[in-house]
N, C-alpha and C. Protein backbone atom coordinates (compact mmCIF):
# COMPACT_ATOMS: atom_id res chain seq x y z
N UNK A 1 -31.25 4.71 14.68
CA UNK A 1 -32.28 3.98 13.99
C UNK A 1 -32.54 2.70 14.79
N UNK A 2 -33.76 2.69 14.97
CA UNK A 2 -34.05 1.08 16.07
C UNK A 2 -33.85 -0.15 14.96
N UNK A 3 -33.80 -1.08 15.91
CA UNK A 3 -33.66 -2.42 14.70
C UNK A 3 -34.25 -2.77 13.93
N UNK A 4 -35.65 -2.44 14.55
CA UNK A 4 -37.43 -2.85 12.86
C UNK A 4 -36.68 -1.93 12.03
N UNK A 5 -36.80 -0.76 11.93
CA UNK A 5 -36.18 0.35 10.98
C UNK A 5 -34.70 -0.70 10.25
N UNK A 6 -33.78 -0.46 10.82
CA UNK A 6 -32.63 -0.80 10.50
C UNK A 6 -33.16 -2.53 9.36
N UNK A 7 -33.82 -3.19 9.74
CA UNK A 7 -34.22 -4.44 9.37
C UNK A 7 -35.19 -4.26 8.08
N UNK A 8 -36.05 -3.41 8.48
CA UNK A 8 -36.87 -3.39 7.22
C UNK A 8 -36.38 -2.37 6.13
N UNK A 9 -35.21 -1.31 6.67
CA UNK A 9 -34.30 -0.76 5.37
C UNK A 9 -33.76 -1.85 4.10
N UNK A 10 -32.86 -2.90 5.42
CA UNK A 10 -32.16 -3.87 4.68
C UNK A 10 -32.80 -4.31 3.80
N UNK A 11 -34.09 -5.21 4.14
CA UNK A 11 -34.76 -6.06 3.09
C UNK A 11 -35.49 -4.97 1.96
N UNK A 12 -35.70 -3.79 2.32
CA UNK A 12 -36.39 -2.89 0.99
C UNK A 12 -35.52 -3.03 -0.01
N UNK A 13 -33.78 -2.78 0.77
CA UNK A 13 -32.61 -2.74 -0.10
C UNK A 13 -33.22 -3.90 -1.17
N UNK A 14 -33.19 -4.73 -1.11
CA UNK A 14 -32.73 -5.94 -1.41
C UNK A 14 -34.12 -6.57 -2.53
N UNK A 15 -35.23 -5.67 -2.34
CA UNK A 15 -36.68 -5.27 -3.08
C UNK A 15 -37.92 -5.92 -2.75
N UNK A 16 -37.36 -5.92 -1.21
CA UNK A 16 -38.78 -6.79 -0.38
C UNK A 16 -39.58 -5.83 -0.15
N UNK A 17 -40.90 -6.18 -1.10
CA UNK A 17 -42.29 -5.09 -1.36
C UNK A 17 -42.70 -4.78 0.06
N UNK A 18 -42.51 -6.33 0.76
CA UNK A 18 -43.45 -6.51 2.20
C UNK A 18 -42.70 -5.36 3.38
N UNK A 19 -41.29 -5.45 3.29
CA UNK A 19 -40.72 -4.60 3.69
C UNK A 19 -40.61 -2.84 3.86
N UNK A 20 -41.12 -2.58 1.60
CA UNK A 20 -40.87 -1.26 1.93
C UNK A 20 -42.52 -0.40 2.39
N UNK A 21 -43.52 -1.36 2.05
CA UNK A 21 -44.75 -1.21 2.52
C UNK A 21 -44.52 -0.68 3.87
N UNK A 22 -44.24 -1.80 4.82
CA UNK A 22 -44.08 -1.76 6.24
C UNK A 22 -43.05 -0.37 6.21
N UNK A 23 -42.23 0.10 5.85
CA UNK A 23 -41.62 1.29 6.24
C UNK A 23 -42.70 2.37 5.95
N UNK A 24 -42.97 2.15 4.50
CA UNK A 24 -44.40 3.62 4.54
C UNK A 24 -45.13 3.47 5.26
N UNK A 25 -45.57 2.38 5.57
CA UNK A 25 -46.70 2.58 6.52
C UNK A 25 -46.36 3.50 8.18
N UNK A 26 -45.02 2.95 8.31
CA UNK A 26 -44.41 3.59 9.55
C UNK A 26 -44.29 5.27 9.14
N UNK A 27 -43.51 5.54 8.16
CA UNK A 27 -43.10 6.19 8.16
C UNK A 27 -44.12 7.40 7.42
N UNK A 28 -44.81 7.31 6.20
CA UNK A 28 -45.89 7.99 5.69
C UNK A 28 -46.38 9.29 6.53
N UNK A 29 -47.27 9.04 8.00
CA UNK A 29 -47.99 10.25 8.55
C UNK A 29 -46.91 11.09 8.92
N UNK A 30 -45.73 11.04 9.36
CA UNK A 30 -45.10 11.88 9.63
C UNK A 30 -44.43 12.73 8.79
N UNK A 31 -44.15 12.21 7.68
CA UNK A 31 -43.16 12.94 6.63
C UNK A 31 -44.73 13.57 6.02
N UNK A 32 -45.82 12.95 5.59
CA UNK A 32 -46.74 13.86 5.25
C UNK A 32 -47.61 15.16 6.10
N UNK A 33 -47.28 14.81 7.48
CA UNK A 33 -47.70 16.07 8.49
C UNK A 33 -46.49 16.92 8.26
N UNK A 34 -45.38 16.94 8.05
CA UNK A 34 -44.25 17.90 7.94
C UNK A 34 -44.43 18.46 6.61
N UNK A 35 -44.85 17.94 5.52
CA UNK A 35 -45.26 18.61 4.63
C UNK A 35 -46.55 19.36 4.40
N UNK A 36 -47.66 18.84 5.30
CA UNK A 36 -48.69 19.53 5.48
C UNK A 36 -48.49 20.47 5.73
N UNK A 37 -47.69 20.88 7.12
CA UNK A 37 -47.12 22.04 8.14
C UNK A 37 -46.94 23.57 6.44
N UNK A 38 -45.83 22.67 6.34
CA UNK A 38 -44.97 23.26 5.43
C UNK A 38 -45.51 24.02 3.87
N UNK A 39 -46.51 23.38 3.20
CA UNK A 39 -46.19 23.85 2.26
C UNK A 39 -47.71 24.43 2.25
N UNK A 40 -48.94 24.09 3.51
CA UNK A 40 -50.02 24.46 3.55
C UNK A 40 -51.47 24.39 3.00
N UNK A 41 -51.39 23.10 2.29
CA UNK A 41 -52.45 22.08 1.42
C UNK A 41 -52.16 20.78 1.47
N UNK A 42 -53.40 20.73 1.31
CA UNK A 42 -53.79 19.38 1.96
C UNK A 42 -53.31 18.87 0.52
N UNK A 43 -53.43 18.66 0.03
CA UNK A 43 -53.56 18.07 -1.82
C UNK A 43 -51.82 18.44 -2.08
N UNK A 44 -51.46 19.56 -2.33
CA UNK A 44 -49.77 19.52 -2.01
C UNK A 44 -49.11 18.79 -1.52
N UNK A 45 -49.32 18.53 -0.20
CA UNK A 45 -48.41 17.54 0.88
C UNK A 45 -48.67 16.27 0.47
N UNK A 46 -50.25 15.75 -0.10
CA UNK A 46 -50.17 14.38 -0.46
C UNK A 46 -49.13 14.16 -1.31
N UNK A 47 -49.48 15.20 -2.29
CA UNK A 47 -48.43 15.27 -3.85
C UNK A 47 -47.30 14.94 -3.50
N UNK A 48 -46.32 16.43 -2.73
CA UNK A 48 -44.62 16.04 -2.16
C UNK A 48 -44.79 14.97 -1.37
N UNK A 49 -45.79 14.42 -0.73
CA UNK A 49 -45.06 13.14 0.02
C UNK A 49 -45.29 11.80 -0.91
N UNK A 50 -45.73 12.07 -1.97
CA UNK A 50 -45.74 10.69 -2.57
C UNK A 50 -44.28 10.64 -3.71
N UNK A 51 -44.25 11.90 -4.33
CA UNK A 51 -43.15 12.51 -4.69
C UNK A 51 -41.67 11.87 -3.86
N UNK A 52 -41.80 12.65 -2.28
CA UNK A 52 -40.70 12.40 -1.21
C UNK A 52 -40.63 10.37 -1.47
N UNK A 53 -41.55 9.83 -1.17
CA UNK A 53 -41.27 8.11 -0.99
C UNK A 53 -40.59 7.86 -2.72
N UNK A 54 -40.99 8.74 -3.94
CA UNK A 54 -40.61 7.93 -4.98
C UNK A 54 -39.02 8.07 -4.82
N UNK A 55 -38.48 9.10 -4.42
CA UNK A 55 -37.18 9.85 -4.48
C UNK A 55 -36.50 8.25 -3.58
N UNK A 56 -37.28 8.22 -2.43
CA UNK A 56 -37.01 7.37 -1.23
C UNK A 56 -36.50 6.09 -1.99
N UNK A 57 -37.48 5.52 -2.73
CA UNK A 57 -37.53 3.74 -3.00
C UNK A 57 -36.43 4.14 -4.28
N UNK A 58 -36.52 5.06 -5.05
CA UNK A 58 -35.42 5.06 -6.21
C UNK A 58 -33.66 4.73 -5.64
N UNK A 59 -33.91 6.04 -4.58
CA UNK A 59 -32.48 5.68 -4.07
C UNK A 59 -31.88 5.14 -2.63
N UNK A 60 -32.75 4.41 -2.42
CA UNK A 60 -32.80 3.33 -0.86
C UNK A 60 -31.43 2.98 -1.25
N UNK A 61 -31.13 2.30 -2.45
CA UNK A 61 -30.09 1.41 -2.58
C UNK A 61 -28.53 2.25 -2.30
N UNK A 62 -28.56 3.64 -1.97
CA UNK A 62 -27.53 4.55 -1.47
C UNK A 62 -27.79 4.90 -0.09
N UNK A 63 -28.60 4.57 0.16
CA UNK A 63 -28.55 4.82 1.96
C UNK A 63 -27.76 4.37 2.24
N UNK A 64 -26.62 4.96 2.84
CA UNK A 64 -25.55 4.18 3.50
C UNK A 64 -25.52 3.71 4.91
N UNK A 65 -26.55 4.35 5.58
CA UNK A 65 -26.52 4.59 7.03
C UNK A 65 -25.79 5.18 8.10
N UNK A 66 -25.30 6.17 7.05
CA UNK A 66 -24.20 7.30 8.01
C UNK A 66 -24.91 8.17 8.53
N UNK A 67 -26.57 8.18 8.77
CA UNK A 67 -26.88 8.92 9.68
C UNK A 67 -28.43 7.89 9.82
N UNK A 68 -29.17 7.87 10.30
CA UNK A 68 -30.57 7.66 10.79
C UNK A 68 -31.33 8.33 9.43
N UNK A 69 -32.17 6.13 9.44
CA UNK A 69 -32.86 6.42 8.10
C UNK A 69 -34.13 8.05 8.18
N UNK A 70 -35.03 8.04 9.63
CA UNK A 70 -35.61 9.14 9.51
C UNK A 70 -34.73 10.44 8.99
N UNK A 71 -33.57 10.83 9.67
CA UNK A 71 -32.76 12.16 9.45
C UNK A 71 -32.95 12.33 7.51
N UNK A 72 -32.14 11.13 7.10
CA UNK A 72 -32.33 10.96 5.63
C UNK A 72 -33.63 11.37 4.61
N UNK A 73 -34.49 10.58 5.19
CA UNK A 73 -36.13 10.65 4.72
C UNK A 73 -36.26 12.20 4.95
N UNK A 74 -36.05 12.97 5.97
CA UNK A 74 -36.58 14.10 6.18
C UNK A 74 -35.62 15.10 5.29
N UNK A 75 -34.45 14.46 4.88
CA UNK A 75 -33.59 15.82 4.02
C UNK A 75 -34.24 15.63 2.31
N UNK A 76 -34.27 13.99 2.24
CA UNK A 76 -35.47 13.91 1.00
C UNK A 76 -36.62 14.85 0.72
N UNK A 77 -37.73 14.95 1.99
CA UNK A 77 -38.99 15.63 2.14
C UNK A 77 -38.32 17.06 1.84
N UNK A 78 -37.38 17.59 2.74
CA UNK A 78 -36.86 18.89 2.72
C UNK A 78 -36.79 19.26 1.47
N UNK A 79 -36.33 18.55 0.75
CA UNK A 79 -35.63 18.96 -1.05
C UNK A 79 -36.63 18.91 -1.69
N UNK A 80 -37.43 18.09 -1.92
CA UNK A 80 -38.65 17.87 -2.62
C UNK A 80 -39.25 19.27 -2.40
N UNK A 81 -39.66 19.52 -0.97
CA UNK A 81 -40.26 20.76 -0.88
C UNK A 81 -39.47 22.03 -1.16
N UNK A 82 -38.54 21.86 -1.21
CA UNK A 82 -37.39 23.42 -1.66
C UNK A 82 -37.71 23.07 -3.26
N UNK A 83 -37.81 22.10 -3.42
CA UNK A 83 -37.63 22.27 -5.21
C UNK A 83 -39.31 22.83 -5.71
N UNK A 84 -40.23 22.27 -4.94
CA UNK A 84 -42.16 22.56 -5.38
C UNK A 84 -41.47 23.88 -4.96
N UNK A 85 -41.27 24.71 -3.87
CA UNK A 85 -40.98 25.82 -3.97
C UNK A 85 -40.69 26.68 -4.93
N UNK A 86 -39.91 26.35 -5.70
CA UNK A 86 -38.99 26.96 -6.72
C UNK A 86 -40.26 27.19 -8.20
N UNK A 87 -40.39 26.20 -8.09
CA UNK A 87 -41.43 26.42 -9.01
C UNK A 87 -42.44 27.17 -9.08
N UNK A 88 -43.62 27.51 -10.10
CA UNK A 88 -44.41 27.91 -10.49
C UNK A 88 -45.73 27.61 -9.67
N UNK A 89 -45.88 26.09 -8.98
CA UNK A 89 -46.91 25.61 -8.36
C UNK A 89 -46.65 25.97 -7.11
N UNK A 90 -45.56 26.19 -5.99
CA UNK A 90 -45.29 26.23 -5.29
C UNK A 90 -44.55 27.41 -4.87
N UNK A 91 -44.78 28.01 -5.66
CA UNK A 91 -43.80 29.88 -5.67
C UNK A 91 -44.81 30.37 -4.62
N UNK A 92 -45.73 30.59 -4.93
CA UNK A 92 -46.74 31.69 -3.76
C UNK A 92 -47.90 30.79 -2.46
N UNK A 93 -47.35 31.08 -1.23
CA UNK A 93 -47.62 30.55 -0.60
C UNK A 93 -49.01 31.81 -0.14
N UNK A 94 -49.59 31.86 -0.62
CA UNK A 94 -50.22 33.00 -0.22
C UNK A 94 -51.73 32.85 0.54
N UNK A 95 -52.14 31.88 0.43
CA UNK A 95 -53.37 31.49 1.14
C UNK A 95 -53.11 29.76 1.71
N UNK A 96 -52.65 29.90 2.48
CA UNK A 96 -52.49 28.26 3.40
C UNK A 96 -53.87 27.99 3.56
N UNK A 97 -54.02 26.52 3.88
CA UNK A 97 -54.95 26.31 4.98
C UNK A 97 -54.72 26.08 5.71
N UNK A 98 -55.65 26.79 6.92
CA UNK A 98 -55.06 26.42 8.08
C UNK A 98 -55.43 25.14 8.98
N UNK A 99 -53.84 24.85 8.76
CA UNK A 99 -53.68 23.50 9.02
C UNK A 99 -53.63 23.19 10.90
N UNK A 100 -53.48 24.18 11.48
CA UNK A 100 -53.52 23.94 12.78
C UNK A 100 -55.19 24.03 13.39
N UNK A 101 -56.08 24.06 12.77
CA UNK A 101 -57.22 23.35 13.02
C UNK A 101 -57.49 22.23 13.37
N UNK A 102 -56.14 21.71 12.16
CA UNK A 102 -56.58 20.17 12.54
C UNK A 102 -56.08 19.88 13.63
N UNK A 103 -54.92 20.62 14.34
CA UNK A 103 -54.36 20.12 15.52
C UNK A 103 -54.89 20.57 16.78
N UNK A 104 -55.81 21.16 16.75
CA UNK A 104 -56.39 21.54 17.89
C UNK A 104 -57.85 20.64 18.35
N UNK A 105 -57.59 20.03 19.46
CA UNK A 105 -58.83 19.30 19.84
C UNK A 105 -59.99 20.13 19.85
N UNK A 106 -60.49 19.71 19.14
CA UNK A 106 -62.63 20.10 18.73
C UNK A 106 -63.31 19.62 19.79
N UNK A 107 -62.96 18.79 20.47
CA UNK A 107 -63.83 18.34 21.78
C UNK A 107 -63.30 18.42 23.04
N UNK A 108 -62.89 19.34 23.80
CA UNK A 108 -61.86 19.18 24.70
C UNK A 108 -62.75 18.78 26.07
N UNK A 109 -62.00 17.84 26.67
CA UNK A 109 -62.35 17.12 28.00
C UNK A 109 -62.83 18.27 29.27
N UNK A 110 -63.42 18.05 30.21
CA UNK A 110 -64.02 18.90 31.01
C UNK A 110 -63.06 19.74 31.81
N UNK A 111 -61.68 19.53 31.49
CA UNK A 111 -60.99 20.28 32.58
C UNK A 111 -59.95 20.80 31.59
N UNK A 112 -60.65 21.24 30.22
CA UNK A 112 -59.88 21.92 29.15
C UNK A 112 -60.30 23.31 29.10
N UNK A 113 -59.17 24.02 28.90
CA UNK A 113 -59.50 25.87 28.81
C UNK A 113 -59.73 26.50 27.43
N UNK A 114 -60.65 26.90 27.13
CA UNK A 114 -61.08 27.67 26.28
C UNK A 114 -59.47 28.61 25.79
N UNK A 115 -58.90 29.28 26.85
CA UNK A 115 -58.04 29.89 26.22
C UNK A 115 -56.80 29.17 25.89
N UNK A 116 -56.81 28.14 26.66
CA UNK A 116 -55.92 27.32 25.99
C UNK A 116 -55.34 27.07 24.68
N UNK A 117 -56.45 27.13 23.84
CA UNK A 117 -56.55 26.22 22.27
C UNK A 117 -56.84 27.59 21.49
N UNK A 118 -57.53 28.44 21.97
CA UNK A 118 -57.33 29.77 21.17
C UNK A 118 -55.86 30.41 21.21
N UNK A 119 -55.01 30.24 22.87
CA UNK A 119 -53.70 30.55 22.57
C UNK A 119 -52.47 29.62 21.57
N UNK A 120 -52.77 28.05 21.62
CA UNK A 120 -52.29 27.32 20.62
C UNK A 120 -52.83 27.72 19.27
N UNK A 121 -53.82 28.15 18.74
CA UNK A 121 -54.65 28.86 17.65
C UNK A 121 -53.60 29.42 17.41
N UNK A 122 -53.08 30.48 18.19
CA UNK A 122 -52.45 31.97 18.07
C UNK A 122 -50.67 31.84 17.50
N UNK A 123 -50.34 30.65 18.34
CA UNK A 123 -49.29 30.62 18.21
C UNK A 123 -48.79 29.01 16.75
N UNK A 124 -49.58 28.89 16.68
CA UNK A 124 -49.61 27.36 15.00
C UNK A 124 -49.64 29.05 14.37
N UNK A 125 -50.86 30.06 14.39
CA UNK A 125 -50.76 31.02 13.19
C UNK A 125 -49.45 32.04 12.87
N UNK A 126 -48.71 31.90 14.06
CA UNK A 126 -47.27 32.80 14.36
C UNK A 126 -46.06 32.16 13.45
N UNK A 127 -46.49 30.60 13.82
CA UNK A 127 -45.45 30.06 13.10
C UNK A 127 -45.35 30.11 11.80
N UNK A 128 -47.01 29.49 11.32
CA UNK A 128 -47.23 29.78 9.67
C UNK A 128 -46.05 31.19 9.16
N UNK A 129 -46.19 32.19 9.64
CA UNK A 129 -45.83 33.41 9.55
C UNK A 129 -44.35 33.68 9.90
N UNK A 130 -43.82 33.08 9.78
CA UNK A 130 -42.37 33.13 10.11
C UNK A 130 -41.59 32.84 8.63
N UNK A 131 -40.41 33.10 8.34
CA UNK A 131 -39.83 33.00 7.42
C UNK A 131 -39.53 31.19 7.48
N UNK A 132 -39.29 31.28 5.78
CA UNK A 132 -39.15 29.93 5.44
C UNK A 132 -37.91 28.98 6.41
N UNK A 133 -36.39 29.35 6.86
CA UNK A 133 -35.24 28.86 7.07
C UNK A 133 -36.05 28.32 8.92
N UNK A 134 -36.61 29.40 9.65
CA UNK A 134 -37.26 29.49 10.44
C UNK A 134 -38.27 28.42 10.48
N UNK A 135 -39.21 28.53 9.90
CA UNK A 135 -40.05 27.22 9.68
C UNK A 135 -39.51 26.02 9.69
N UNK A 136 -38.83 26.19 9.55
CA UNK A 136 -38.16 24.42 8.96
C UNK A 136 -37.90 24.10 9.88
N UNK A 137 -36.82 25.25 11.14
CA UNK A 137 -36.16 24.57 12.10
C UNK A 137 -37.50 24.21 13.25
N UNK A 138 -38.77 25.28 13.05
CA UNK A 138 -39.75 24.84 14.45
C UNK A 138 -40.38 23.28 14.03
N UNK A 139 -40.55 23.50 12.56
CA UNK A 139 -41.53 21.94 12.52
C UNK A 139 -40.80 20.58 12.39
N UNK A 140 -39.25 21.12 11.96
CA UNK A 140 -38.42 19.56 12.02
C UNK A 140 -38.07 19.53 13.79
N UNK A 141 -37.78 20.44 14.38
CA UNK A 141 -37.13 20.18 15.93
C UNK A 141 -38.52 20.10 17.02
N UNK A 142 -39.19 20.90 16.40
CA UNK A 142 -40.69 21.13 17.53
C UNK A 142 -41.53 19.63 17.11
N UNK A 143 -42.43 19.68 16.28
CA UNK A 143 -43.29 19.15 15.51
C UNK A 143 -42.97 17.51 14.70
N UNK A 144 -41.73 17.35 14.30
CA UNK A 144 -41.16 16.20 14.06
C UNK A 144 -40.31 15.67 14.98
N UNK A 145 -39.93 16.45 16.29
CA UNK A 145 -39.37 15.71 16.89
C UNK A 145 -37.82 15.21 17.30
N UNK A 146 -37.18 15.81 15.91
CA UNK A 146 -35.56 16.05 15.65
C UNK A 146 -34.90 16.54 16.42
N UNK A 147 -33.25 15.70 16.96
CA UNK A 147 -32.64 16.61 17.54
C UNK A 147 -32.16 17.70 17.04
N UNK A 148 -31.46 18.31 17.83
CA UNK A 148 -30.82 20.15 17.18
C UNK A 148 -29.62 19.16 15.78
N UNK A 149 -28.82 18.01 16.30
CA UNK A 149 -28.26 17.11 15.13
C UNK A 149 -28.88 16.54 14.01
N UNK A 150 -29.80 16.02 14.16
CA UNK A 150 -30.60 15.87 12.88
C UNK A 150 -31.11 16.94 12.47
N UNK A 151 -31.67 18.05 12.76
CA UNK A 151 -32.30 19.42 12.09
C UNK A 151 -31.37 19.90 10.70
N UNK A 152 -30.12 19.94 11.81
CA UNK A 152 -28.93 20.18 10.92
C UNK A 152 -28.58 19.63 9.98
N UNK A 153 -28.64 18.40 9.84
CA UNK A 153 -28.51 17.09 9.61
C UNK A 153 -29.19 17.37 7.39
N UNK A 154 -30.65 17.27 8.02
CA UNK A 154 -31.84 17.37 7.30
C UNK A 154 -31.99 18.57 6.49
N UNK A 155 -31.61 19.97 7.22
CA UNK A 155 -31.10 20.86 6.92
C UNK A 155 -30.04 21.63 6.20
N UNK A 156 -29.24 20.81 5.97
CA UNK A 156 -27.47 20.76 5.95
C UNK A 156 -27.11 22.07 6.09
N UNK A 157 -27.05 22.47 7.57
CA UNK A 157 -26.77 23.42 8.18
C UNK A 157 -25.88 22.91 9.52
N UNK A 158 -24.87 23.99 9.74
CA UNK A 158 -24.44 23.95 11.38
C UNK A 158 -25.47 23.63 12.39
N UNK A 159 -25.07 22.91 13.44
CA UNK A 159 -25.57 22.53 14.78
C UNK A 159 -26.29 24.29 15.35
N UNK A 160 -25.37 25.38 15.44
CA UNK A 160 -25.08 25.99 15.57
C UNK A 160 -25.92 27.17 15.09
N UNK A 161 -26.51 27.20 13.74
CA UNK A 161 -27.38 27.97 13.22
C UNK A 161 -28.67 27.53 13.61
N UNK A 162 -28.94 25.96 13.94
CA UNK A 162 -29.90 25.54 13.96
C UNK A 162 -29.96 26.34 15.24
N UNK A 163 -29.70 26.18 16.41
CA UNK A 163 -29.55 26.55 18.03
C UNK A 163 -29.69 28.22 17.53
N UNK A 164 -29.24 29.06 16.94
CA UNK A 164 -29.43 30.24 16.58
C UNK A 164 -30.70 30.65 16.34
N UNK A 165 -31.15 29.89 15.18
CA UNK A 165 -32.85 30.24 14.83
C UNK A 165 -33.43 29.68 15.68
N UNK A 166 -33.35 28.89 16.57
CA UNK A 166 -34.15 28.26 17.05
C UNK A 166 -34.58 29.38 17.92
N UNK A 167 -33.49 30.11 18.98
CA UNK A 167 -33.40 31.08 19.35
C UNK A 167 -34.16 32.16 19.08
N UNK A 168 -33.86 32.88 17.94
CA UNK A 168 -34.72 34.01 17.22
C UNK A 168 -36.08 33.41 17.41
N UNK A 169 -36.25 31.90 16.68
CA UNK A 169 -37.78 31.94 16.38
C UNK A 169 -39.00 31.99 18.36
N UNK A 170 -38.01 31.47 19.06
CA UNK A 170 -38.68 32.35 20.51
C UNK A 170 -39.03 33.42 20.96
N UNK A 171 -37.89 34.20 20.52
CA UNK A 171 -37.93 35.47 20.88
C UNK A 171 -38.99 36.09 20.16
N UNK A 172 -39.04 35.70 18.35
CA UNK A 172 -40.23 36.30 17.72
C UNK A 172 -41.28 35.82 18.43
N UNK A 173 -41.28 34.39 18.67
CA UNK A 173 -42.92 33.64 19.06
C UNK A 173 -43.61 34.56 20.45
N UNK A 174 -42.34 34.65 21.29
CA UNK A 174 -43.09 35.49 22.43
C UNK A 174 -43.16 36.43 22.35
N UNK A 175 -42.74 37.46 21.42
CA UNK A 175 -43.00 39.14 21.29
C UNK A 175 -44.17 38.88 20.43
N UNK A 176 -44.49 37.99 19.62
CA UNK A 176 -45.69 38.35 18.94
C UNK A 176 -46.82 37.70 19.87
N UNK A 177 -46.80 36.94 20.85
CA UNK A 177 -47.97 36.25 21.15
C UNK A 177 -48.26 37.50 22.55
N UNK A 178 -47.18 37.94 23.01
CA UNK A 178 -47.16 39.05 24.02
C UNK A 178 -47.78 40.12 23.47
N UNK A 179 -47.74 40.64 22.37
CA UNK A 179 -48.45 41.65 21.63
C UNK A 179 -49.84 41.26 21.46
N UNK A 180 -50.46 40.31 20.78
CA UNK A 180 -51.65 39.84 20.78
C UNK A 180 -52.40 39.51 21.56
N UNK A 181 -52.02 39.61 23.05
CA UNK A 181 -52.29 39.01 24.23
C UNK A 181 -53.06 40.35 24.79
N UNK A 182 -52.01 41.39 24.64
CA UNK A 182 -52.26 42.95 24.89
C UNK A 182 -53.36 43.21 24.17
N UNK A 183 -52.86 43.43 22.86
CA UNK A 183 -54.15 44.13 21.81
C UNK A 183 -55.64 43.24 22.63
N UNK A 184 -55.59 42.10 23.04
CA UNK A 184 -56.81 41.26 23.10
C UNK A 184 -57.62 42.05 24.78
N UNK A 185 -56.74 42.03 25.62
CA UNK A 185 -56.56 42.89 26.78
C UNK A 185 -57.26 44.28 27.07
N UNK A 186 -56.83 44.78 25.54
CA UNK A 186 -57.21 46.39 25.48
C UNK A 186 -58.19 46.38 25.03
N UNK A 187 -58.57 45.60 24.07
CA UNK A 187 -60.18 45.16 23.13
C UNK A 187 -61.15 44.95 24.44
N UNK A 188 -60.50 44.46 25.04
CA UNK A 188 -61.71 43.91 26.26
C UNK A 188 -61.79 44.72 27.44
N UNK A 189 -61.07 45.77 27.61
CA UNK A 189 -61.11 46.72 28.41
C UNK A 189 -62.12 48.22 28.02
N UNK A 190 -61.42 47.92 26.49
CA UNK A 190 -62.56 49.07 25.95
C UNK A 190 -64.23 48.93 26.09
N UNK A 191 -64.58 50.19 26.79
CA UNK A 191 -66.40 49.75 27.14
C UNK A 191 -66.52 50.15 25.55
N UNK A 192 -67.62 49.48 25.74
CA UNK A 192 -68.86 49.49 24.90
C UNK A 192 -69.58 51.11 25.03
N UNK A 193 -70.03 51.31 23.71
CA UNK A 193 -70.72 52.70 23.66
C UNK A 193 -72.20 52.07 24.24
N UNK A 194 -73.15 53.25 24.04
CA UNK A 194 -74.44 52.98 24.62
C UNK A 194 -75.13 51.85 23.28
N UNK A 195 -75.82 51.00 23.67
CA UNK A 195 -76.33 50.40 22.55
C UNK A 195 -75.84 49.71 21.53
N UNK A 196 -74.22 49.28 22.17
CA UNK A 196 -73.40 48.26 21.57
C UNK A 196 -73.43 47.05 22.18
N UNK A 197 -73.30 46.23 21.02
CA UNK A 197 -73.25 44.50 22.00
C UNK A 197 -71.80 44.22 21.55
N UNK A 198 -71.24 43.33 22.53
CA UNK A 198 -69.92 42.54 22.65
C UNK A 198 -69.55 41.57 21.23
C-alpha cells in the first residue's frame, strides 16, 4: 500500500469525510470496472459498488493492514458479488451487456488494425464465457492488475490454484480463439454461389 493510501486509510479510520472521499474517489473506477466485468450491467455494478464502499466505510475500523488496503477492498467487492449472485436478482446471468465495447477504441489511430479490435472483440467475449471461479482469476490478475498473491488473497484461495486456473483459462482462451479464427478462415474461403454477395 503506498503512503497516500496508507494515510488516507488512517484518517477515514478516525472519520475524516475529506479523507474517505479522497479514497473513493481513488479507488471507485476500479472496484466498479471489476464489477462491471463481472456481473454484466451497467446499473448492477453501480448497485454492488455502492453496496461494496458501504461494507468498506462500516468496517474500515477492522482493517488491520495485514494485507494491502486494495487486496481487502477487492475481497469486499468479491463477496458482495458472490452474495448478488446467490440471490434472486443476480442468479441468472443470462443476457450481459456487452461490456467490452466499452473497452475497445471506437476511433482507432491511423496505424490501428481492423483485426486487431475484432480479435480483442473475440477474446473480452471468451472470457464473458468462462466459468465463474475462472472469471474472477482473469479480471482480478488480468484486468485489475493483482498479483497471483493478492488474487489469492481476494479470492481466499491457494497461490497455487490461482497459477492453476490461470493456466486452464489460456489454454481455453487459445483453443477457443484458434477455433474461431478457423471457422472465420473457412467462411472466407468458401466461394460464393452465382448471384451471392459477401
Amino acid at each position: 500500500m503506498d503512503r497516500r493510501t496508507k494515510s488516507l486509510c488512517k484518517r477515514a479510520k478516525r472519520a475524516d469525510r475529506e479523507a474517505a472521499c479522497e479514497l473513493l474517489k481513488i479507488c471507485y473506477p476500479d472496484v466498479f470496472a471489476y464489477l462491471r466485468r463481472l456481473c454484466g450491467s451497467q446499473q448492477d455494478a453501480e448497485d454492488l459498488t455502492q453496496q461494496t464502499f458501504l461494507k468498506v466505510w462500516s468496517s474500515l475500523d477492522r482493517f488491520a493492514g495485514r494485507s494491502e488496503f486494495s487486496t481487502w477492498l477487492y475481497r469486499i467487492a468479491c463477496n458482495t458479488y458472490i452474495d448478488w449472485r446467490r440471490t434472486d436478482a443476480g442468479g441468472a446471468r443470462n443476457c450481459p451487456d456487452p461490456w467490452w465495447d466499452e473497452c475497445i477504441d471506437t476511433n482507432p489511430g491511423p496505424s490501428a488494425n481492423v483485426a486487431d479490435r475484432q480479435t480483442a472483440q473475440r477474446l473480452y467475449e471468451a472470457v464473458d464465457q468462462l466459468d465463474e471461479d475462472q472469471r474472477h482469476v482473469v479480471h482480478l490478475h488480468y484486468y485489475q492488475g493483482l498479483s497471483i498473491r493478492q488474487t489469492a488473497e481476494v479470492l481466499n484461495v491457494a497461490t497455487s490454484t490461482v497459477k492453476y486456473r490461470l493456466r486452464e483459462v489460456l489454454r481455453i482462451l487459445r483453443t477457443r480463439i484458434v477455433v474461431e479464427e478457423n471457422e472465420l478462415n473457412v467462411a472466407r474461403t468458401i466461394p460464393l454461389a452465382k448471384g451471392e454477395t459477401a
